[in-house]
N, C-alpha and C. Protein backbone atom coordinates (compact mmCIF):
# COMPACT_ATOMS: atom_id res chain seq x y z
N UNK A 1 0.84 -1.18 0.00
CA UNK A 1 0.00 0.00 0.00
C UNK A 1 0.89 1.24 0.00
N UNK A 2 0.72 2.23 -0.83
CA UNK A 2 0.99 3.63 -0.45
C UNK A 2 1.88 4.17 -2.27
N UNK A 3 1.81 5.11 -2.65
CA UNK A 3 2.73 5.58 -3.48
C UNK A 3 3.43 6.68 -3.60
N UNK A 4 4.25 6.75 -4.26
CA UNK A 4 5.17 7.64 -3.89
C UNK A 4 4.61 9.09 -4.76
N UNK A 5 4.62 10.50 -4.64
CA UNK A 5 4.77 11.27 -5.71
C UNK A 5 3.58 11.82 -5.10
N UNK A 6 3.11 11.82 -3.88
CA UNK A 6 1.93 12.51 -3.61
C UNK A 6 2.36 14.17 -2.97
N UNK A 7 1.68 14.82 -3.31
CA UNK A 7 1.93 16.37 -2.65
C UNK A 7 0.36 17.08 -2.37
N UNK A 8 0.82 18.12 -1.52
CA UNK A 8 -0.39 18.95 -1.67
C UNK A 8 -1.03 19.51 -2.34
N UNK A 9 -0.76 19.72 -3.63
CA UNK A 9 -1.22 20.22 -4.90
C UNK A 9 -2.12 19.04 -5.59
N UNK A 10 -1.04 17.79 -5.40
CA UNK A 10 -2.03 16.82 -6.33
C UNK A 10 -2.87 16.29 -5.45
N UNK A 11 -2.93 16.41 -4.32
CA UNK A 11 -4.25 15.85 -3.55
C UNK A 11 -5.43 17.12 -3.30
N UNK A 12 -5.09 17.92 -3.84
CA UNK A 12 -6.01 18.58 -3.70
C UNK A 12 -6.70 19.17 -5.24
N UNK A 13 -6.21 18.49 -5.92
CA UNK A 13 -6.53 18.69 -7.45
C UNK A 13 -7.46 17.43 -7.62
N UNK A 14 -6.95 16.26 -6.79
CA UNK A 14 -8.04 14.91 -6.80
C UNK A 14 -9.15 15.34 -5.85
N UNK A 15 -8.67 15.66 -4.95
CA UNK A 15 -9.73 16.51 -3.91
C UNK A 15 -11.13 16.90 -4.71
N UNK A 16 -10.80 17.97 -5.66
CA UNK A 16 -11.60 18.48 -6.84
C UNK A 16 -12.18 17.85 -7.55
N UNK A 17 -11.48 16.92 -8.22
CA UNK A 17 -11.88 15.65 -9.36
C UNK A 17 -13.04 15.09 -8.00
N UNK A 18 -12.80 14.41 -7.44
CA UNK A 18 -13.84 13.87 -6.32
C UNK A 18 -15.53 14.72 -5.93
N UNK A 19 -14.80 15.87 -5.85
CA UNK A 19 -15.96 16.83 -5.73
C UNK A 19 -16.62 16.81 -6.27
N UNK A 20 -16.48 16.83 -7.75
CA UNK A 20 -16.98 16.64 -8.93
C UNK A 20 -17.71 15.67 -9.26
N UNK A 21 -17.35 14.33 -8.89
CA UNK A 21 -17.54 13.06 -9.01
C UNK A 21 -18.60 12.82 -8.01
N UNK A 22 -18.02 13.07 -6.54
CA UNK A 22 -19.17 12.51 -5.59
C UNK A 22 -19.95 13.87 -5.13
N UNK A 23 -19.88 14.93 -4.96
CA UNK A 23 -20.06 16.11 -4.43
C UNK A 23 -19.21 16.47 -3.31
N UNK A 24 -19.19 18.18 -3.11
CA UNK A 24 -18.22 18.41 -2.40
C UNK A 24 -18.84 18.28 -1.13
N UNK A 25 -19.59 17.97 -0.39
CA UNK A 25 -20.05 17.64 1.16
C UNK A 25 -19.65 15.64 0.73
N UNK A 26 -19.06 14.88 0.21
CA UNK A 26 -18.61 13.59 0.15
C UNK A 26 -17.14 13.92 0.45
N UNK A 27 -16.60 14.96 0.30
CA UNK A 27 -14.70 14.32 0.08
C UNK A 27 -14.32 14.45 1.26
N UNK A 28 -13.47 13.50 1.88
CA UNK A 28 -12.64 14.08 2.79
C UNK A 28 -11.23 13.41 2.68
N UNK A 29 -10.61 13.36 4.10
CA UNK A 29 -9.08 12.60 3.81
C UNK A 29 -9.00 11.08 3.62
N UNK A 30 -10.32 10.63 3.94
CA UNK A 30 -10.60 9.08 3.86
C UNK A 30 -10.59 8.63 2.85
N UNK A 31 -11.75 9.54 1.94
CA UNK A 31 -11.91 9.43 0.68
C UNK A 31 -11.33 9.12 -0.42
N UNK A 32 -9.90 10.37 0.13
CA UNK A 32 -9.01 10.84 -0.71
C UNK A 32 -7.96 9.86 -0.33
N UNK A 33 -7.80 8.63 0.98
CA UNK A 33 -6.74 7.86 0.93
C UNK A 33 -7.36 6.85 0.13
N UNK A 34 -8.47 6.54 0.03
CA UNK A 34 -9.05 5.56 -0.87
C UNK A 34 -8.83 5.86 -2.31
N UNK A 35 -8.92 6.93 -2.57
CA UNK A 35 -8.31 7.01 -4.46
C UNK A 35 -7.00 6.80 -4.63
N UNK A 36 -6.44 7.06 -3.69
CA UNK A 36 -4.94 7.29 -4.24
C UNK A 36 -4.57 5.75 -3.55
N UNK A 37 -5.47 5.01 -2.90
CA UNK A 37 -4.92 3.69 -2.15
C UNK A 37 -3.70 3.49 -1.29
N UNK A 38 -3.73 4.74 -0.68
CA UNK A 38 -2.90 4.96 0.73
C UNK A 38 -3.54 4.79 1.94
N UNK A 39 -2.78 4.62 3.29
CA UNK A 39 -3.85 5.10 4.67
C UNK A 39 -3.68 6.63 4.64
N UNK A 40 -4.58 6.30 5.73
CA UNK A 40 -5.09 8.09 5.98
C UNK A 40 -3.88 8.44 6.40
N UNK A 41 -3.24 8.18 7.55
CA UNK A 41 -2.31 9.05 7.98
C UNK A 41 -1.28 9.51 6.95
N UNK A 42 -1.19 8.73 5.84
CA UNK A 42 0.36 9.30 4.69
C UNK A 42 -0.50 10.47 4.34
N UNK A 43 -1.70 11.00 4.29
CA UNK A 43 -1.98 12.21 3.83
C UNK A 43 -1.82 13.75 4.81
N UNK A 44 -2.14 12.94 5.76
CA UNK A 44 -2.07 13.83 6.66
C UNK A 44 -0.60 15.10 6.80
N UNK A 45 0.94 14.79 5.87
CA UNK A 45 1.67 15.17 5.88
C UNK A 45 1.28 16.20 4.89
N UNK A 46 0.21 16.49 4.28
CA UNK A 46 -0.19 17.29 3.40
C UNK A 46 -1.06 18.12 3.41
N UNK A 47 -2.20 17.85 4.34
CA UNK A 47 -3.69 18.61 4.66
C UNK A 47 -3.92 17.89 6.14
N UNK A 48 -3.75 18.69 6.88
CA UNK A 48 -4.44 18.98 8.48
C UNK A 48 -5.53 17.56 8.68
N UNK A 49 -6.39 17.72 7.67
CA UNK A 49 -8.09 17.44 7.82
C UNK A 49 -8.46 17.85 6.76
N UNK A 50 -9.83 17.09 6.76
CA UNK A 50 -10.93 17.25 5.62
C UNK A 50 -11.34 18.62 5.44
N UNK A 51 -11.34 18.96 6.72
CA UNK A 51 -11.75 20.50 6.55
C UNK A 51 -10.71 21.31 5.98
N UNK A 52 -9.80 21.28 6.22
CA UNK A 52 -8.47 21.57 5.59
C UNK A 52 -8.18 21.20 4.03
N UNK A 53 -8.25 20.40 3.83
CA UNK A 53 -8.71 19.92 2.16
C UNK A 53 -9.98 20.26 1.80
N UNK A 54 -10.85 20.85 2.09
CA UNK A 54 -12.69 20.98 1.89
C UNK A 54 -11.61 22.91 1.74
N UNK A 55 -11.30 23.20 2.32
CA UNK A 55 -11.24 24.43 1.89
C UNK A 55 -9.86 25.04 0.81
N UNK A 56 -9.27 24.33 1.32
CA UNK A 56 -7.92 24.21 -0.47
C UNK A 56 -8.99 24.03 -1.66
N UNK A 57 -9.62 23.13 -1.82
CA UNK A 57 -10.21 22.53 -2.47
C UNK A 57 -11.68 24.59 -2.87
N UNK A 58 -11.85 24.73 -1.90
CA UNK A 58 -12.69 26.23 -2.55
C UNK A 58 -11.45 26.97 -2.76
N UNK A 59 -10.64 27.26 -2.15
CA UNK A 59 -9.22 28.22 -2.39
C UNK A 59 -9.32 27.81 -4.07
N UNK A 60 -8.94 26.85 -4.20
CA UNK A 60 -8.56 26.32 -6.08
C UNK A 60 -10.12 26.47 -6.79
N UNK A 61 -11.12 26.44 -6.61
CA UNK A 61 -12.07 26.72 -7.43
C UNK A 61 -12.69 27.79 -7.40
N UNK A 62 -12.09 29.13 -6.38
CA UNK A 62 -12.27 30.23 -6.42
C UNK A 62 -11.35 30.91 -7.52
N UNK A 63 -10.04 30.28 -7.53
CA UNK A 63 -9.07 30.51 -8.17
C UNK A 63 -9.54 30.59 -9.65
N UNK A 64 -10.06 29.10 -10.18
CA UNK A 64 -9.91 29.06 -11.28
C UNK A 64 -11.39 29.90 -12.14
N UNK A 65 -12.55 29.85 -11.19
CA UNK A 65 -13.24 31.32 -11.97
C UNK A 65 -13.08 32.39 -12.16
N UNK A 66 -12.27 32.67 -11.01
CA UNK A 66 -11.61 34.42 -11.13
C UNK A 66 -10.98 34.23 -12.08
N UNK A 67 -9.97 32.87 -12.53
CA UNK A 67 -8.99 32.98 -13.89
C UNK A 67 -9.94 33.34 -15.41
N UNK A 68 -10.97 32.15 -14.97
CA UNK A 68 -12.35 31.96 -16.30
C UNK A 68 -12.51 33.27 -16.08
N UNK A 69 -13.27 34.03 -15.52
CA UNK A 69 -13.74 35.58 -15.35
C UNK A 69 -13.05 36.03 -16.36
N UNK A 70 -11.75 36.36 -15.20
CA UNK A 70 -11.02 37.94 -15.90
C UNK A 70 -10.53 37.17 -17.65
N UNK A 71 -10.53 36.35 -17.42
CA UNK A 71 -10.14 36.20 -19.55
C UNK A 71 -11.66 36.12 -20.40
N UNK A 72 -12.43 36.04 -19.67
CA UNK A 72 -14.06 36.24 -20.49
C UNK A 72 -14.18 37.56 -20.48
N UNK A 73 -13.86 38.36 -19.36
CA UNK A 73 -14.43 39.84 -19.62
C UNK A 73 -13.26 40.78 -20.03
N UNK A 74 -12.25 40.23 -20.37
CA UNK A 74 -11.09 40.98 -21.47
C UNK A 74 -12.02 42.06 -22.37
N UNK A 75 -12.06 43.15 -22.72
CA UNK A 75 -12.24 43.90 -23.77
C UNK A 75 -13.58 43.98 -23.72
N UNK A 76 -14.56 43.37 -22.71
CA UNK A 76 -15.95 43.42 -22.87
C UNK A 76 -16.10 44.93 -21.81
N UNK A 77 -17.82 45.34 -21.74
CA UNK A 77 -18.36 46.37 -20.72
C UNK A 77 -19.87 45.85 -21.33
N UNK A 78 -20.49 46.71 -20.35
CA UNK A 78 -21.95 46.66 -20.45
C UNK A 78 -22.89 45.38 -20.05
N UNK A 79 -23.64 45.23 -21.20
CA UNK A 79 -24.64 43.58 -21.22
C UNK A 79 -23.56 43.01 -21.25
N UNK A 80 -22.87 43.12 -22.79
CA UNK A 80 -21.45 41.52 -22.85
C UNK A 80 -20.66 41.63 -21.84
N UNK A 81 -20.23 42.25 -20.69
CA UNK A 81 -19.40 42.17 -19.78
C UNK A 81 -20.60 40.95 -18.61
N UNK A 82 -21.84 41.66 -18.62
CA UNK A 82 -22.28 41.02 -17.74
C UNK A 82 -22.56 39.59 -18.18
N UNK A 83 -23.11 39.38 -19.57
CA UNK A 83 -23.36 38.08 -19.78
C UNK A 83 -22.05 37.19 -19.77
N UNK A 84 -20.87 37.93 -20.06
CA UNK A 84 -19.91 37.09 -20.31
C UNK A 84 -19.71 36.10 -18.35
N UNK A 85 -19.47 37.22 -17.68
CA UNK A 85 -19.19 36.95 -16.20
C UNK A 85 -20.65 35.68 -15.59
N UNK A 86 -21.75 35.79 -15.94
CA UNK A 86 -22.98 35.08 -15.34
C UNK A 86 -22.28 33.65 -15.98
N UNK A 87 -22.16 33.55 -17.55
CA UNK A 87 -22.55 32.58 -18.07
C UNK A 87 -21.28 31.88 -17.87
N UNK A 88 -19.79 32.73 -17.19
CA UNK A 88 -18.62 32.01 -16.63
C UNK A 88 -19.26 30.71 -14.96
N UNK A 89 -20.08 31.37 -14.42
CA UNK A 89 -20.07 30.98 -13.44
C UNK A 89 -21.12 29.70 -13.46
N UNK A 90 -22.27 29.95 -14.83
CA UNK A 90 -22.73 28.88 -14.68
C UNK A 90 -22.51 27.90 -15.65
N UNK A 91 -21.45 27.79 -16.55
CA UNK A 91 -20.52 26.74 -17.58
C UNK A 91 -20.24 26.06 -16.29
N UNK A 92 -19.35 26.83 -15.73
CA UNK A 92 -18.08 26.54 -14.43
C UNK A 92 -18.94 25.59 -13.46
N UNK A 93 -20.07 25.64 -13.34
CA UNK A 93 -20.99 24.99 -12.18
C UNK A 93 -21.28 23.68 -13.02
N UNK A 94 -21.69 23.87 -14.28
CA UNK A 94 -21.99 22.82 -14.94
C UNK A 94 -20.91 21.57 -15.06
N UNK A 95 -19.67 22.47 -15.63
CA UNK A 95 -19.14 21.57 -15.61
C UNK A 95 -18.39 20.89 -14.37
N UNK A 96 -17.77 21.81 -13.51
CA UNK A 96 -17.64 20.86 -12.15
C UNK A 96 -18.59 21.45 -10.89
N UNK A 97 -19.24 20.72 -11.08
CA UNK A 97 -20.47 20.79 -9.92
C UNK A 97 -19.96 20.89 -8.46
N UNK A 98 -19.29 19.87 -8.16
CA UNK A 98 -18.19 19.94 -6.93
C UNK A 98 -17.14 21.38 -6.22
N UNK A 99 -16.69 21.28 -7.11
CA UNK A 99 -16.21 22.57 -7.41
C UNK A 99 -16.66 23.49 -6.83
N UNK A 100 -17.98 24.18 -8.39
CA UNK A 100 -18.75 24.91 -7.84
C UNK A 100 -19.09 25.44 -6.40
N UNK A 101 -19.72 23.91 -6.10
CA UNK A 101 -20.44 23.72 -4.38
C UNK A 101 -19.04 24.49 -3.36
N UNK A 102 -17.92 24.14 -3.72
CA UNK A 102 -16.96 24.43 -2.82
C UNK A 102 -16.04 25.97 -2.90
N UNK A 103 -16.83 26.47 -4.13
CA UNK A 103 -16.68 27.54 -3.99
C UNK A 103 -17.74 28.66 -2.78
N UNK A 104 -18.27 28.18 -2.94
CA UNK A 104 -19.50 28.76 -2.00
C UNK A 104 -19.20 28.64 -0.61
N UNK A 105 -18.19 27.61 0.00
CA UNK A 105 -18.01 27.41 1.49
C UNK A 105 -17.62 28.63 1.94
N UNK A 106 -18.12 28.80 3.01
CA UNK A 106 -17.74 30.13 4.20
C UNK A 106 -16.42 29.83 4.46
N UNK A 107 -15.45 30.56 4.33
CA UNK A 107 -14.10 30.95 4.71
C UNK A 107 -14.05 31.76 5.84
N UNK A 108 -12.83 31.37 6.96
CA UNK A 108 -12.53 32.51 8.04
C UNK A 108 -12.52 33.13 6.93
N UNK A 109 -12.10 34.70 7.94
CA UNK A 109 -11.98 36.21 7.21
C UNK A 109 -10.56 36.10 6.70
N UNK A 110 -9.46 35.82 7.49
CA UNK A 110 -8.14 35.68 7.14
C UNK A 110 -7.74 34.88 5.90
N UNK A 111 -8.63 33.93 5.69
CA UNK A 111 -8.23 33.07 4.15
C UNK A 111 -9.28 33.36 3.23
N UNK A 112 -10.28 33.45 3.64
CA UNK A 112 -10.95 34.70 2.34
C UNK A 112 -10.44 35.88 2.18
N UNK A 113 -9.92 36.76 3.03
CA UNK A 113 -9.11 37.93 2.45
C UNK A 113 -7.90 37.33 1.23
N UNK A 114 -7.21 36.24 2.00
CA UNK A 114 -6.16 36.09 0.77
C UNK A 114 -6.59 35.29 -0.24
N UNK A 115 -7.68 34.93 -0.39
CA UNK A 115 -8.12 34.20 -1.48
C UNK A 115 -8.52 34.71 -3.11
N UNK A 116 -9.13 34.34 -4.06
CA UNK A 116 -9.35 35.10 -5.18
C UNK A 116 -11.00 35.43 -4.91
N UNK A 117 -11.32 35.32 -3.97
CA UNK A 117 -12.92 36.11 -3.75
C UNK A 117 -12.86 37.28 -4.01
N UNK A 118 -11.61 38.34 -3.52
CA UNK A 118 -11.76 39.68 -4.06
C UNK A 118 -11.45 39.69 -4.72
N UNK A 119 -11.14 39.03 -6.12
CA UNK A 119 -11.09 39.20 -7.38
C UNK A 119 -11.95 39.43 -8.17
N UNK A 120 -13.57 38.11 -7.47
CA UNK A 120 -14.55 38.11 -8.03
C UNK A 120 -15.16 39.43 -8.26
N UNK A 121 -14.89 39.89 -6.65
CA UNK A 121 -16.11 41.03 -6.50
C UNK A 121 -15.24 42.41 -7.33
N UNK A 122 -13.86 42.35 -6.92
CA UNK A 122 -13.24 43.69 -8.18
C UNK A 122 -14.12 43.40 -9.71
N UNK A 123 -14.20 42.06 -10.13
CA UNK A 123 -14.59 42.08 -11.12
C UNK A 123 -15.83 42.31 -11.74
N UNK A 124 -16.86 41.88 -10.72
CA UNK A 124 -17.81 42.24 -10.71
C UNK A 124 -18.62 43.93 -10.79
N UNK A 125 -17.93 44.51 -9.78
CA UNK A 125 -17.60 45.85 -9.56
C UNK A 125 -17.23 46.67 -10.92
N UNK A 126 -15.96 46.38 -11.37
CA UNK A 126 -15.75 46.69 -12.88
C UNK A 126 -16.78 46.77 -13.95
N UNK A 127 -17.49 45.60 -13.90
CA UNK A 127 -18.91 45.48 -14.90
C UNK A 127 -19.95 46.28 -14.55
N UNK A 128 -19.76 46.68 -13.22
CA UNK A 128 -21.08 47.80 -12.61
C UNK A 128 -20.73 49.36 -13.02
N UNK A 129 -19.64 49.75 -13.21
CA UNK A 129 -19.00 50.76 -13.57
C UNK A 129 -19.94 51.52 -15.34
N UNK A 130 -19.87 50.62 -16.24
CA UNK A 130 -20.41 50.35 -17.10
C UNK A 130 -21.58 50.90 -17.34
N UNK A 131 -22.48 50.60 -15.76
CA UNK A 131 -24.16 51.01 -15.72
C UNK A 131 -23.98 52.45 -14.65
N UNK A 132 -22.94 52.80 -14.10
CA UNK A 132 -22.77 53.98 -13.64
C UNK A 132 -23.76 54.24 -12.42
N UNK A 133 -23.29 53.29 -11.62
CA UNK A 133 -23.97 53.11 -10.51
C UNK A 133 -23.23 53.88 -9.50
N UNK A 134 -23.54 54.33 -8.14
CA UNK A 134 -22.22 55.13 -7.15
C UNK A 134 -23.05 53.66 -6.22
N UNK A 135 -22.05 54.26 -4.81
CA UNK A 135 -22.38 53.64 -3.86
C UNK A 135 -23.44 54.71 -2.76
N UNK A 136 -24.19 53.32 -2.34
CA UNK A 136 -24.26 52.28 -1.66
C UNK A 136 -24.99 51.38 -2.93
N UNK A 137 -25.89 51.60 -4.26
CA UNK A 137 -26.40 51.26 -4.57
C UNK A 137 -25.21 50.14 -5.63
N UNK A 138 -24.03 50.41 -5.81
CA UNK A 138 -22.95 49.82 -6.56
C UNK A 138 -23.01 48.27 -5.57
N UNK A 139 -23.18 48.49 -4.28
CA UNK A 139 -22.87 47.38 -3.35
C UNK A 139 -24.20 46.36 -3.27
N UNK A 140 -25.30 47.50 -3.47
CA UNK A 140 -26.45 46.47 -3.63
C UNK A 140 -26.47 45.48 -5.02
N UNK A 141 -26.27 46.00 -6.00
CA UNK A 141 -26.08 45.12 -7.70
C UNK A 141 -25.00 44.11 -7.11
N UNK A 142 -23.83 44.63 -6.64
CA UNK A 142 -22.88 43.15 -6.37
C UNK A 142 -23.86 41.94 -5.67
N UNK A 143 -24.39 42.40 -5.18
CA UNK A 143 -25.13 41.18 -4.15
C UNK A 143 -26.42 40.78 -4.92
N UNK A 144 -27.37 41.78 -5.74
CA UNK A 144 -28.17 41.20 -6.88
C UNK A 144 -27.23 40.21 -7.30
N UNK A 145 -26.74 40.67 -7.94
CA UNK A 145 -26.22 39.96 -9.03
C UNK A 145 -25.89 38.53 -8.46
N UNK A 146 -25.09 38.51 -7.81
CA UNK A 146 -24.48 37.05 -6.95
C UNK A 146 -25.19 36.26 -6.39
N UNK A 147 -26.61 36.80 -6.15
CA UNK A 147 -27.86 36.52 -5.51
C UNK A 147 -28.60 35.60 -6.79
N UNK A 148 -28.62 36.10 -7.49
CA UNK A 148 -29.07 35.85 -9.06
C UNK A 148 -28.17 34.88 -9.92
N UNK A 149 -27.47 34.98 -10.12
CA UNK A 149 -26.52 33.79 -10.64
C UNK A 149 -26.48 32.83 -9.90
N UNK A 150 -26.05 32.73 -8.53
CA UNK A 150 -25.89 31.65 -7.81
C UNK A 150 -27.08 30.75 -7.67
N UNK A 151 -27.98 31.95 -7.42
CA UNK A 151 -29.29 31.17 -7.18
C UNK A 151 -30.01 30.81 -7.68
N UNK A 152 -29.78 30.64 -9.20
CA UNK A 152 -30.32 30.47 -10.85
C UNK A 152 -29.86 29.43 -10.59
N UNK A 153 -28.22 29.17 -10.71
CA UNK A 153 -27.42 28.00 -11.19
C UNK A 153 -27.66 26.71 -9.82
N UNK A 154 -28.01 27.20 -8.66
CA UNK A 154 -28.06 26.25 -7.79
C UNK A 154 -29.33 25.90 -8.32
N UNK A 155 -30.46 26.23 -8.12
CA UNK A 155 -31.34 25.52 -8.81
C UNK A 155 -32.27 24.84 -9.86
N UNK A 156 -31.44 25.64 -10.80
CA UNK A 156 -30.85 24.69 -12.18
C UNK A 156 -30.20 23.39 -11.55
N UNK A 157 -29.03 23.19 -11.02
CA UNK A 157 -27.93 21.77 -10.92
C UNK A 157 -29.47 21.17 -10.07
N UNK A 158 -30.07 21.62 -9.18
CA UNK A 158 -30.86 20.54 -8.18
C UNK A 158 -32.12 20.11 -9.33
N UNK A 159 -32.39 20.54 -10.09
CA UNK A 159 -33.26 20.08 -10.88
C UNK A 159 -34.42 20.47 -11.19
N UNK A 160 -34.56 22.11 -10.22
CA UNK A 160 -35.51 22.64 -10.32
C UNK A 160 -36.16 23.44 -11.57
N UNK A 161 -35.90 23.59 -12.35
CA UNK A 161 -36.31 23.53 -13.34
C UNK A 161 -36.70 22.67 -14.85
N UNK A 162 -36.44 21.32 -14.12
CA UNK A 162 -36.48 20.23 -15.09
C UNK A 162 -37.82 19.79 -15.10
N UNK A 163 -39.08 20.17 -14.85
CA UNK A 163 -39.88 19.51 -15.16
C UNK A 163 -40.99 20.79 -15.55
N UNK A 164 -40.36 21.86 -16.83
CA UNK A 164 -41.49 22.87 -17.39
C UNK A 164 -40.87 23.15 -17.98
N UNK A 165 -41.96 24.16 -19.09
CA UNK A 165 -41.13 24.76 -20.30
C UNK A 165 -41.48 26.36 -19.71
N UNK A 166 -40.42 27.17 -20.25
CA UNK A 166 -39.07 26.92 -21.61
C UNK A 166 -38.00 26.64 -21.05
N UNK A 167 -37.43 25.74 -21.79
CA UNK A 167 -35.88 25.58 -21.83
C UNK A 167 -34.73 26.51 -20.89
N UNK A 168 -34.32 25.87 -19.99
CA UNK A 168 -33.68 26.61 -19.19
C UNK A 168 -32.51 27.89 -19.87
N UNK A 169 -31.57 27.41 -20.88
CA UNK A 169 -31.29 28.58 -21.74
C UNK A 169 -32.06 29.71 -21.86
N UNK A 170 -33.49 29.48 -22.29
CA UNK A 170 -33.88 30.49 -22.79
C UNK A 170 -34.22 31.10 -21.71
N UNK A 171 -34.90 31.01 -20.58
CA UNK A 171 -35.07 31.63 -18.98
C UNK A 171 -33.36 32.51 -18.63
N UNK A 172 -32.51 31.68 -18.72
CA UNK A 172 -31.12 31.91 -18.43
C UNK A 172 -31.10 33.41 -19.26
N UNK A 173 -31.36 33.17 -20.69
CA UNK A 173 -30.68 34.76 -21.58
C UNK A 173 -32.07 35.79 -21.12
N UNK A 174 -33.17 35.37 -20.82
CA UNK A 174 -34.21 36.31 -20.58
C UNK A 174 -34.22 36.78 -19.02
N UNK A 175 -32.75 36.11 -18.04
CA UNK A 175 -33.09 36.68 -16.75
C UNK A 175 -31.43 37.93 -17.15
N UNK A 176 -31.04 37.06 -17.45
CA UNK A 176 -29.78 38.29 -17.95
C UNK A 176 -30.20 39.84 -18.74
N UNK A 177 -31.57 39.73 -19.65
CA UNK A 177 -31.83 40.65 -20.57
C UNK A 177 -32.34 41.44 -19.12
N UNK A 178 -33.29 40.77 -17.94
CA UNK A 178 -34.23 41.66 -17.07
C UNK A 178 -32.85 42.22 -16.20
N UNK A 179 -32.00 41.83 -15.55
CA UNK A 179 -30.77 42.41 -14.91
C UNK A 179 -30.11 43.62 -16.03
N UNK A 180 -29.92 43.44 -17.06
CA UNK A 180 -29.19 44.42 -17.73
C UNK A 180 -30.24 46.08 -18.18
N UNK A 181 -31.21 45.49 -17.94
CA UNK A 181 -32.65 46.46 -18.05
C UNK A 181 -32.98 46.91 -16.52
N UNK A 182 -32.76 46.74 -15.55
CA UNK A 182 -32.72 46.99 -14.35
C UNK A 182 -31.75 47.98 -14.17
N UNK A 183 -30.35 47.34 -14.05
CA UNK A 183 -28.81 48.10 -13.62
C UNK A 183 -28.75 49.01 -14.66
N UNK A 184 -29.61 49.28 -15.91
CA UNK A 184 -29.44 50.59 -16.54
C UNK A 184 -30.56 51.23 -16.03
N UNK A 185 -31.55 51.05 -15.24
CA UNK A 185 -32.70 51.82 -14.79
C UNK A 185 -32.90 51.63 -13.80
N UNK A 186 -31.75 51.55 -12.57
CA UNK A 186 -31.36 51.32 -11.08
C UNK A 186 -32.79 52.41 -10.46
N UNK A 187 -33.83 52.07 -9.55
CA UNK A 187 -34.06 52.88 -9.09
C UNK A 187 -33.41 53.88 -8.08
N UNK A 188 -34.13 55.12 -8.25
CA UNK A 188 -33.60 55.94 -7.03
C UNK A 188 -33.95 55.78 -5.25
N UNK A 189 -32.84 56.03 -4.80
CA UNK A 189 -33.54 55.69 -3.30
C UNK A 189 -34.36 56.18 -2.79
């Protein structure tokens, strides 16, 4: 039993793959000695705990939408800035579901500060610029918005929309058209 060549990077990249596979409330270090067909303790030289790998594991899939993001909204503003950023987050959900889920975990403050969460929201922020929003009302659209995507795409993956018409696409580009018709006609307070 055991192999050689394991690190913290690649167990937490299987970490992911797993997430994906079983969901991210399934993985932990058990899990993860069972794929790689080690005992638990050889991992332990790598990740604390599950919880400790449960949150590397959002650290890296926070990572890699902020990466998807900022190269989708290259050269875009406006609607295409916004559609580009929604429809990053719900490809990204689609395709690793796990993932996704583990992007969403609550972080202390200290590893969400250093994480790519404030990337999201700079980026997000950037696309609000566009509709010429000030604050406090700039801070309310960040949270629409995140409110709205997330909560589209979560219940899209659970299935809630699988049993009516229309076609979830077409709901998807017609909730994006009502947000981009809104944040240009922000009410006043």
């Amino acid at each position: 039993m055991g192999r050689v060549g394991l690190s913290t990077e690649r167990l937490v990249r299987a970490g992911a793959e797993l997430a994906d596979e079983v969901g991210f409330d399934q993985v932990t270090v058990s899990a993860l000695a069972r794929r790689f067909d080690v005992k638990v303790a050889s991992l332990y030289s790598h990740v604390k705990n599950s919880d400790d790998l449960r949150t590397r594991i959002a650290l890296l899939a926070l990572e890699e939408l902020a990466d998807r993001a900022a190269e989708a909204l290259a050269g875009r503003a406006g609607k295409d800035a916004l559609t580009a950023l929604a429809n990053v987050y719900r490809d990204y959900a689609h395709e690793h579901p796990g993932r996704y889920a583990a992007a969403q975990l609550r972080l202390d403050p200290e590893t969400a500060a250093a994480s790519a969460g404030g990337r999201h929201a700079q980026m997000t922020r950037a696309i609000l610029r566009g509709y010429d929003l000030t604050e406090p009302d700039r801070t309310h659209a960040v949270r629409l918005l995140g409110s709205v995507f997330h909560g589209y795409v979560g219940l899209e993956l659970g299935g809630g929309f699988s049993h009516s018409a229309p076609d979830t696409d077409e709901t998807w580009t017609r909730v994006l058209d009502a947000l981009d018709a809104l944040l240009r006609n922000w009410p006043a307070a």
